[in-house]
C-alpha atoms as a PDB file:
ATOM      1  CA  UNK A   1     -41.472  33.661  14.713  1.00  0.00           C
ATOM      2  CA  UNK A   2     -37.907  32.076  14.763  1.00  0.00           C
ATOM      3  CA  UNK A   3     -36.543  35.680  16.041  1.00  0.00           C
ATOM      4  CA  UNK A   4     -39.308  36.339  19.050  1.00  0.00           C
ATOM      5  CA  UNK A   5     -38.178  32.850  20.134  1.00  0.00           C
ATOM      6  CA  UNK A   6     -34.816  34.034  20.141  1.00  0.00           C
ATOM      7  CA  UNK A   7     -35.761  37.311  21.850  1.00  0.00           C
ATOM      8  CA  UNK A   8     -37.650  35.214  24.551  1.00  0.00           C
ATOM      9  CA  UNK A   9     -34.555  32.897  25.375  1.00  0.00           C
ATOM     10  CA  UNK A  10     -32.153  36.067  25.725  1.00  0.00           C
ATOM     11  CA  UNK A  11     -34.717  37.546  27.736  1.00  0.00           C
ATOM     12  CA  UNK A  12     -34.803  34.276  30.350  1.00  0.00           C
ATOM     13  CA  UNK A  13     -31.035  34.232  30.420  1.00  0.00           C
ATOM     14  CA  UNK A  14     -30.923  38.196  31.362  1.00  0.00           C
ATOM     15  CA  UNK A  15     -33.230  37.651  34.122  1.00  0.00           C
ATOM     16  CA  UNK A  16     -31.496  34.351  35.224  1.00  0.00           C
ATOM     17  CA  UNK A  17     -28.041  36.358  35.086  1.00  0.00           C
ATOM     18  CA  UNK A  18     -29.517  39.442  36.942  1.00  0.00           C
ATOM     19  CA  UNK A  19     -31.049  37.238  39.801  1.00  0.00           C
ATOM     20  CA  UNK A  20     -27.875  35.441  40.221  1.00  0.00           C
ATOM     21  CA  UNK A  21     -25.803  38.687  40.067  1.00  0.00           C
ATOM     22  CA  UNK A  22     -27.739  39.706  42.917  1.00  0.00           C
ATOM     23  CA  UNK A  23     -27.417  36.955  45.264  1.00  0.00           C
ATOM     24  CA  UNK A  24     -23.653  36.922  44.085  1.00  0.00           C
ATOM     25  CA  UNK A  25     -23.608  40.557  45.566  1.00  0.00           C
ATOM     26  CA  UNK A  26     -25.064  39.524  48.637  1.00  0.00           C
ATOM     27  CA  UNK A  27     -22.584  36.773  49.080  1.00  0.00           C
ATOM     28  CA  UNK A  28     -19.253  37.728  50.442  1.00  0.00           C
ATOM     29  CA  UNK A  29     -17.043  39.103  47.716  1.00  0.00           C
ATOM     30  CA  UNK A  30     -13.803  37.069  48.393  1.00  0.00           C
ATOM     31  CA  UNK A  31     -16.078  33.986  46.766  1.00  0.00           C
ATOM     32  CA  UNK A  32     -15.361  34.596  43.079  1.00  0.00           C
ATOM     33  CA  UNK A  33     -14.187  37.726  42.025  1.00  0.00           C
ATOM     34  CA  UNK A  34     -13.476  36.319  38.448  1.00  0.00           C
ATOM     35  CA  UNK A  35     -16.828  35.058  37.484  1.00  0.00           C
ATOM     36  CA  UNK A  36     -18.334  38.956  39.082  1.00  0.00           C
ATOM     37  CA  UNK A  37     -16.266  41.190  36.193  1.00  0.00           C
ATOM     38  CA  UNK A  38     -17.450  38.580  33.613  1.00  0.00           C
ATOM     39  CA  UNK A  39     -21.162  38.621  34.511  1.00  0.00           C
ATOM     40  CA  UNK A  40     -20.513  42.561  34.639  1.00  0.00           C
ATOM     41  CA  UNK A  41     -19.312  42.835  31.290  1.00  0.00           C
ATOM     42  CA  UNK A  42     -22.519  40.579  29.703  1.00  0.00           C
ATOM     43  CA  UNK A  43     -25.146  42.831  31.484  1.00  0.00           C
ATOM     44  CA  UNK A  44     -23.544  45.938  30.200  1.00  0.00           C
END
């Protein structure tokens, strides 16, 4: 049970990280480039 809860928080965070990654992309690039790479290497 302990594991699926686990499994469910990763999951949130993912989806949080993707949804930010886009709006990040729509953004203009010059805003952060070190946080993009970082959040690049996580969803890989």
């Amino acid at each position: 049970m302990r594991g699926q809860m686990q499994d469910e928080k990763l999951r949130n965070q993912y989806i949080t990280i993707k949804n930010s990654l886009k709006r990040y992309v729509k953004e203009p690039r010059e805003k952060g480039p070190t946080i993009y790479p970082r959040l690049r290497t996580i969803l890989r």
